[in-house]
C-alpha atoms as a PDB file:
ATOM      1  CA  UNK A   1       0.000   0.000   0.000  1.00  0.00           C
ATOM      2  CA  UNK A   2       2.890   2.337   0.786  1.00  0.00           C
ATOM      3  CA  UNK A   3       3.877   2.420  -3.101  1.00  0.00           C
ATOM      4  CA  UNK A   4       0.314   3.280  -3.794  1.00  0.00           C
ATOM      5  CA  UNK A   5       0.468   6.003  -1.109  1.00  0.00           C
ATOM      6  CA  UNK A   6       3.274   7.031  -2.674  1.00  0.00           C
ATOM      7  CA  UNK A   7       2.215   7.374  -6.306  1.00  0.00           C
ATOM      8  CA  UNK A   8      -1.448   9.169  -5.075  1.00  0.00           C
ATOM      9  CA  UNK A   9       0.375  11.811  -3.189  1.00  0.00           C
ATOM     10  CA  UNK A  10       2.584  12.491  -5.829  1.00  0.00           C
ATOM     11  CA  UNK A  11       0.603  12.685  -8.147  1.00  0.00           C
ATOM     12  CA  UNK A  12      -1.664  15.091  -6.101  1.00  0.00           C
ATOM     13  CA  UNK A  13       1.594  17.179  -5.329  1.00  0.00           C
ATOM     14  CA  UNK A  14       1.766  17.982  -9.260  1.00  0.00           C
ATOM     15  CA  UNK A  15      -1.983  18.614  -9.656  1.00  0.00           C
ATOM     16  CA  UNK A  16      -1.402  20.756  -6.740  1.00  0.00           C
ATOM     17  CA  UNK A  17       1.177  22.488  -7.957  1.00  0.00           C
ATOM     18  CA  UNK A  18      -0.204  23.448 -11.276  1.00  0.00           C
ATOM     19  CA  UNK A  19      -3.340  24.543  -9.480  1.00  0.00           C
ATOM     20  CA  UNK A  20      -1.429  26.918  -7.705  1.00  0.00           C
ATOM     21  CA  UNK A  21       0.351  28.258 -10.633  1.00  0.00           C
ATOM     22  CA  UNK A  22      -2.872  29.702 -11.886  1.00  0.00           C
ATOM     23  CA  UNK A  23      -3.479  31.207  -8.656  1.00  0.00           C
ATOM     24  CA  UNK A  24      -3.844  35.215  -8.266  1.00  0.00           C
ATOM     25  CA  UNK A  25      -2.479  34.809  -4.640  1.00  0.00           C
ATOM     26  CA  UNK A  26      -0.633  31.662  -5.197  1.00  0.00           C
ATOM     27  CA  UNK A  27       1.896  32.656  -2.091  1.00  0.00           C
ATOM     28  CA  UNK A  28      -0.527  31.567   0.694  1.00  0.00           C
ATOM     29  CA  UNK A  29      -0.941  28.148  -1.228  1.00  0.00           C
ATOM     30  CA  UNK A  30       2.854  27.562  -1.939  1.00  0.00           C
ATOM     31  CA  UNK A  31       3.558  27.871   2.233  1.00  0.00           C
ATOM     32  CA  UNK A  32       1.182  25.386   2.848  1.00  0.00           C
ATOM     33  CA  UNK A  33       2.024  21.662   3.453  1.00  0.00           C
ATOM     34  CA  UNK A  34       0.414  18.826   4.246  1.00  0.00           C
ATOM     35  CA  UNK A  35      -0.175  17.059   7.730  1.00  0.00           C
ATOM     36  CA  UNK A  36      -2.419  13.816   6.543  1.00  0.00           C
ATOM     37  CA  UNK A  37      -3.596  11.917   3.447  1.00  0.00           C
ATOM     38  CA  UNK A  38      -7.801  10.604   3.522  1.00  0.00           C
ATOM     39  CA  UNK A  39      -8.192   7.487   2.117  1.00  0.00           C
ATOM     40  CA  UNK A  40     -11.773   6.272   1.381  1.00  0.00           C
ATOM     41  CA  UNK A  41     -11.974   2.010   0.641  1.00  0.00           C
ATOM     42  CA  UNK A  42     -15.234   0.519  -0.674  1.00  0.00           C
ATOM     43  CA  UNK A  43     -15.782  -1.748   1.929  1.00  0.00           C
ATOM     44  CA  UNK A  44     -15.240  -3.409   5.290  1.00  0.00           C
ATOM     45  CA  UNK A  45     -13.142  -6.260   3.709  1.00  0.00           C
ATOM     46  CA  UNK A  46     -10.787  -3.264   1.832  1.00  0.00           C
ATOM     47  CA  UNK A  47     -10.949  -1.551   4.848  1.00  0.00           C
ATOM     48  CA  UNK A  48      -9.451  -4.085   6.969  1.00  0.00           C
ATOM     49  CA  UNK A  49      -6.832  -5.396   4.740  1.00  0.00           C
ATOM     50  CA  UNK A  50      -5.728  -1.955   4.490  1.00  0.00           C
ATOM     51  CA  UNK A  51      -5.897  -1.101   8.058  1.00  0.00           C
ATOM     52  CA  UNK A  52      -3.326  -4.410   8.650  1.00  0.00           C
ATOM     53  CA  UNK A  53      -1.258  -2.461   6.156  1.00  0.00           C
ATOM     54  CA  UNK A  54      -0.743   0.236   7.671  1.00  0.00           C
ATOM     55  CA  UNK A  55      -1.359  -1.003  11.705  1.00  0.00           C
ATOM     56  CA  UNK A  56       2.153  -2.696  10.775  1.00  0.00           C
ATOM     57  CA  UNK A  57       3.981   0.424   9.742  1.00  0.00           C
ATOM     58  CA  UNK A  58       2.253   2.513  12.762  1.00  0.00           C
ATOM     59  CA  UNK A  59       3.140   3.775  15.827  1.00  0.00           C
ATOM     60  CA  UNK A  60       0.146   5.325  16.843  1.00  0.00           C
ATOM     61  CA  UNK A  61      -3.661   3.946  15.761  1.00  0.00           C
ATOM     62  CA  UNK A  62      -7.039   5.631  16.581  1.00  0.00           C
ATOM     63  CA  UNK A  63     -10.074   3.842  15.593  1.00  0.00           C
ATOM     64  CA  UNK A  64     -13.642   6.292  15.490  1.00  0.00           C
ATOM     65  CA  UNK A  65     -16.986   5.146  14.233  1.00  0.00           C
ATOM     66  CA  UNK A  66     -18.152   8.070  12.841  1.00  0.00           C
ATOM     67  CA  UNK A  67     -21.280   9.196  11.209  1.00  0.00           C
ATOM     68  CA  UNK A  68     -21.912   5.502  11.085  1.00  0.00           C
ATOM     69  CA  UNK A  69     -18.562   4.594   9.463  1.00  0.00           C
ATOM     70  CA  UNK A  70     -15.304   3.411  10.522  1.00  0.00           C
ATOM     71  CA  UNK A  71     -12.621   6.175  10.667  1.00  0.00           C
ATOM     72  CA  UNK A  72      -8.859   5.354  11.454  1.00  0.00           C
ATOM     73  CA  UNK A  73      -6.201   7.443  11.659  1.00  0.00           C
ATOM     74  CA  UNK A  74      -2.702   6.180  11.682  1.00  0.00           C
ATOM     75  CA  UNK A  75       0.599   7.868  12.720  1.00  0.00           C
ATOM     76  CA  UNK A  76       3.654   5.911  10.267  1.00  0.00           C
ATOM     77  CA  UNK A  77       7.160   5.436  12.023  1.00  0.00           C
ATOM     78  CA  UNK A  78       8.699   6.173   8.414  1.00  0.00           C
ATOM     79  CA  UNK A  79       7.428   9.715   6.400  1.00  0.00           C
ATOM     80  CA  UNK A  80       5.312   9.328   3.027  1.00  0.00           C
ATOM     81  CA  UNK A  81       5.903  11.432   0.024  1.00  0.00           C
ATOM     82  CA  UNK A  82       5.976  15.060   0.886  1.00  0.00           C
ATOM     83  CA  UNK A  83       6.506  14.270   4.337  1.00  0.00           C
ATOM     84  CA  UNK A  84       3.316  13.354   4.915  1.00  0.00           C
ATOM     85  CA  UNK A  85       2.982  10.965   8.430  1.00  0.00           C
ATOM     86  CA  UNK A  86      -0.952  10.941   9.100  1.00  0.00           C
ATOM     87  CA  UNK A  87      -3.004   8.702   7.314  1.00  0.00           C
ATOM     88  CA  UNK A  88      -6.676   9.026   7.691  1.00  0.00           C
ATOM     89  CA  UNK A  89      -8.051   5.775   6.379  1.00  0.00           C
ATOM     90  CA  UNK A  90     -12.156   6.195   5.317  1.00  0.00           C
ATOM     91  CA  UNK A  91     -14.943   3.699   4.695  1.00  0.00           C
ATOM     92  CA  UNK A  92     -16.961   4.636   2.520  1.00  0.00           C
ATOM     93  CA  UNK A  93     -20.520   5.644   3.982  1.00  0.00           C
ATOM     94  CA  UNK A  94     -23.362   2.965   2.816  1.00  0.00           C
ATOM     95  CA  UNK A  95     -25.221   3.659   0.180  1.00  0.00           C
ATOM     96  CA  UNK A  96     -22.734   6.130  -1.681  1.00  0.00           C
ATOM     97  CA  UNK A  97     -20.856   5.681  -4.813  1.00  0.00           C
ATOM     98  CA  UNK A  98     -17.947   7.950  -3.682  1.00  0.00           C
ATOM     99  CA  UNK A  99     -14.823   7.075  -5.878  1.00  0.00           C
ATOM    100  CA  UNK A 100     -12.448   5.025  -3.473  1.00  0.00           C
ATOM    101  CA  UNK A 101      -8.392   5.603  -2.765  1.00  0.00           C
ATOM    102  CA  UNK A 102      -7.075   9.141  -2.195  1.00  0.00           C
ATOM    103  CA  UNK A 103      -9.990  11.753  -0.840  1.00  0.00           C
ATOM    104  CA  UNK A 104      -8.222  14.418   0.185  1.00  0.00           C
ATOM    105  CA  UNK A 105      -4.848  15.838   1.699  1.00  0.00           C
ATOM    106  CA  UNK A 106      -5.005  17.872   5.014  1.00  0.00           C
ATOM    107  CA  UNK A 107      -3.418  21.051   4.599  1.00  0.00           C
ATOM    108  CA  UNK A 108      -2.651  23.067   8.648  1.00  0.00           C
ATOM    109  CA  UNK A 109      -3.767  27.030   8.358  1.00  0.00           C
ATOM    110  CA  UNK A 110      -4.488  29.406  11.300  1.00  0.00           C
ATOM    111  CA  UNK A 111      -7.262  29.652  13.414  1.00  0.00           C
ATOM    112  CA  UNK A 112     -10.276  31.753  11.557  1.00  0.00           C
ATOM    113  CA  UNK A 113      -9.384  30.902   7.871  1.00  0.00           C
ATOM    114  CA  UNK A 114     -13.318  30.763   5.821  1.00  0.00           C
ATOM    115  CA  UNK A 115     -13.842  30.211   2.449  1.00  0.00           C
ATOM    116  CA  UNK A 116     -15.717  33.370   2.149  1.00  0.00           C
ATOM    117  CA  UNK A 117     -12.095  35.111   2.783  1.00  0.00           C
ATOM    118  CA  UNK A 118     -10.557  33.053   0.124  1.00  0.00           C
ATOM    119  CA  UNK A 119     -13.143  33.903  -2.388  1.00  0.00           C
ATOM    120  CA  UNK A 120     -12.482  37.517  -1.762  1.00  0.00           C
ATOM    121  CA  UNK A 121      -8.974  36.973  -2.334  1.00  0.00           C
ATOM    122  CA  UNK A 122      -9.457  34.887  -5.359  1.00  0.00           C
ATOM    123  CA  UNK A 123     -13.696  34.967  -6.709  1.00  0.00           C
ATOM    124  CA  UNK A 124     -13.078  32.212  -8.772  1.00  0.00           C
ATOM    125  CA  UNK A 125     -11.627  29.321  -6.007  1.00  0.00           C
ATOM    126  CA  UNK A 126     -14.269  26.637  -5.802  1.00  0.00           C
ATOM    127  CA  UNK A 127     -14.738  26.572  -2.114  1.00  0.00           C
ATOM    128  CA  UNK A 128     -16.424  25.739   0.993  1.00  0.00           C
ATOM    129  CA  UNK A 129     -16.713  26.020   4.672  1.00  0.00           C
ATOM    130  CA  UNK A 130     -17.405  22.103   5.929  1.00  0.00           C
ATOM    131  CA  UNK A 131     -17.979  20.536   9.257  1.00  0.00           C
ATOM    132  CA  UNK A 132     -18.456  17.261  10.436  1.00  0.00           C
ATOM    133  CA  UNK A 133     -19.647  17.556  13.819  1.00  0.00           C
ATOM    134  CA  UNK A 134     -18.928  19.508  16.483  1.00  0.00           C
ATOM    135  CA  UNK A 135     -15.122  19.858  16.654  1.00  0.00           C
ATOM    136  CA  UNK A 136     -14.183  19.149  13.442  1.00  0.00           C
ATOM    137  CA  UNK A 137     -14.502  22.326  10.684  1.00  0.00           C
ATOM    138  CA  UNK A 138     -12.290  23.045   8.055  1.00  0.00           C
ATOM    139  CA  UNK A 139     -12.161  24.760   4.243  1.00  0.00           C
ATOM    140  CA  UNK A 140     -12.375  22.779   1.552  1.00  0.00           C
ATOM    141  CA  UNK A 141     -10.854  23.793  -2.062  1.00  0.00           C
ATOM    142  CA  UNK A 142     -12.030  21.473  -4.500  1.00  0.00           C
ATOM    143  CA  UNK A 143      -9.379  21.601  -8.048  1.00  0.00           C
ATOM    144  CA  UNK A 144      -9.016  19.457 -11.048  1.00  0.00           C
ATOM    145  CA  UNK A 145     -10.887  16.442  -9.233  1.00  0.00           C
ATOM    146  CA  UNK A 146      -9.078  16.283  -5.697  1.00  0.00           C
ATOM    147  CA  UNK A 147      -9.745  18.014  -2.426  1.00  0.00           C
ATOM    148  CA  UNK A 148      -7.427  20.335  -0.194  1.00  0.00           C
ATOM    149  CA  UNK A 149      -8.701  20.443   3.375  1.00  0.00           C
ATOM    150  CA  UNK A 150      -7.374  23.278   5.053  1.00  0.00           C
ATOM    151  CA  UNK A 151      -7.432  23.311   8.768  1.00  0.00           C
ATOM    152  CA  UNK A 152      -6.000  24.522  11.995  1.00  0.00           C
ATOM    153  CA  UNK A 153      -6.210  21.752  13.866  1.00  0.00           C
ATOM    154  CA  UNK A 154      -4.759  18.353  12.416  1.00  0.00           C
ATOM    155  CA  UNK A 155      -6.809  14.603  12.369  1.00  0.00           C
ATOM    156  CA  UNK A 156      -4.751  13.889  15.570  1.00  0.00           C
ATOM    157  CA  UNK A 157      -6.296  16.681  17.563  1.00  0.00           C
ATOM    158  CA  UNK A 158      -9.707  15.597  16.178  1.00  0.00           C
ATOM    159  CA  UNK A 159      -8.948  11.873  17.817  1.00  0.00           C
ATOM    160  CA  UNK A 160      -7.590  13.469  21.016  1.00  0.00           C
ATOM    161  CA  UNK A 161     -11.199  15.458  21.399  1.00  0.00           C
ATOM    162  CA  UNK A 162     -13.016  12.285  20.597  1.00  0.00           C
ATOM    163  CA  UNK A 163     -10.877  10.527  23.359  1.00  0.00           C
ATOM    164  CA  UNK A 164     -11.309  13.144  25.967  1.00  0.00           C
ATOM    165  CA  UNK A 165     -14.975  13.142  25.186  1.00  0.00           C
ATOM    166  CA  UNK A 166     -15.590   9.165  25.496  1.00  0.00           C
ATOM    167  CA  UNK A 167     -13.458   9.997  28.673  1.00  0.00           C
ATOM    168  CA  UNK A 168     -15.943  12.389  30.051  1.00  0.00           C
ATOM    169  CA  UNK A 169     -18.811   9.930  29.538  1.00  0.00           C
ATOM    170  CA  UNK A 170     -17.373   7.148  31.184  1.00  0.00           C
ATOM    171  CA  UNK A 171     -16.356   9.273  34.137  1.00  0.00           C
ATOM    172  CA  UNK A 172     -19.917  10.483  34.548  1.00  0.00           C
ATOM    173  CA  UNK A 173     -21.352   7.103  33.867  1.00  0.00           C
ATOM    174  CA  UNK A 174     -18.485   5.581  36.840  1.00  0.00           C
ATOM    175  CA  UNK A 175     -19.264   8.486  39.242  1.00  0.00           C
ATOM    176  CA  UNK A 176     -22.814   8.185  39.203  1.00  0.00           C
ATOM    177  CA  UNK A 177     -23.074   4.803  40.891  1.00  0.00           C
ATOM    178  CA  UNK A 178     -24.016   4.791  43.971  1.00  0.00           C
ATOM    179  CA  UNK A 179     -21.906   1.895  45.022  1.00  0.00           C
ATOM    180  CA  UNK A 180     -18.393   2.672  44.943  1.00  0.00           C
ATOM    181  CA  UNK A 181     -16.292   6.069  43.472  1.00  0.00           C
ATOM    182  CA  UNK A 182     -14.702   6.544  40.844  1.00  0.00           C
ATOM    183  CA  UNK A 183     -11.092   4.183  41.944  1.00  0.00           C
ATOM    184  CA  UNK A 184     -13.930   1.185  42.525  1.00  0.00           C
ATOM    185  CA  UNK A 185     -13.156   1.621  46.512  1.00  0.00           C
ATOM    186  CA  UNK A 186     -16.784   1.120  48.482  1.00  0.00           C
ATOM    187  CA  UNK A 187     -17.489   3.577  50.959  1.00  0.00           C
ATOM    188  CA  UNK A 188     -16.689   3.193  54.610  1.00  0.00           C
END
């Protein structure tokens, strides 16, 4: 899979960089660089062979059901093309005929960025502002059949949120027995 990685981000890097080319403010988009690669599979079965793939070449895995499909994110040991460590790997959501393998890359900006500012900047941009949930917006530039997410958080701060708030929820649930507290000592 890491060959196929390879070749995808590559050859998004050149589409990328003859998108830019054309831009009127193409200095903002040359400073930018990646954090992650999205990777959508048509299936569970191409899912998990994939997520094997990559589990072996990981040091870090986070594993999400979200919006009733399985998200993981992987952190490699060894850097992808364009440096690129972060591997969000996507099922595709049931019922859609999204086209599978790369999705997007995941570009870091600052905090406030909107596509309505990046229209003024440059009116003909095909973008959009884009959320998917609570804690997780970002910009979206869509160009010559790819997307550029463009966010100032990464995928690893969206896991971290989605830890803390399963945390929460099981403290809550844990403290509001009335048996015991929250180290599973019983009262005296």
């Amino acid at each position: 899979m890491h060959e196929e990685l390879h070749a995808e981000i590559n050859n998004y890097q050149f589409h990328w960089k003859d998108w830019i080319a054309h831009r009127t403010h193409r200095d903002f988009f040359e400073q930018l660089q990646p954090t992650g690669i999205g990777w959508k599979t048509a299936d569970m079965a191409e899912f998990d062979k994939r997520f094997a793939v990559l589990r072996a070449h990981s040091d870090q895995v986070h594993l999400g059901w979200v919006n009733k499909r399985w998200i993981a994110t992987f952190v490699l040991r060894e850097p992808l093309a364009w440096n690129i460590r972060i591997v969000k790997l996507m099922q595709r959501r049931a019922g859609v005929n999204d086209p599978v393998g790369l999705d997007h890359l995941d570009f870091l900006v600052g905090e406030g960025l909107t596509a309505d500012h990046l229209k003024t900047q440059d009116p003909e941009l095909n973008v959009t502002d884009e959320e998917n949930g609570e804690h997780c917006k970002w910009v979206s530039i869509w160009f010559k059949g790819s997307e550029a997410k463009l966010r100032s958080d990464t995928t690893l701060d969206v896991c971290i949120t989605e830890m803390q708030h399963a945390s929460k929820e099981l403290r809550a649930a844990v403290l509001q027995q009335p048996t015991g507290n929250a180290n599973g000592a019983q009262p005296a």
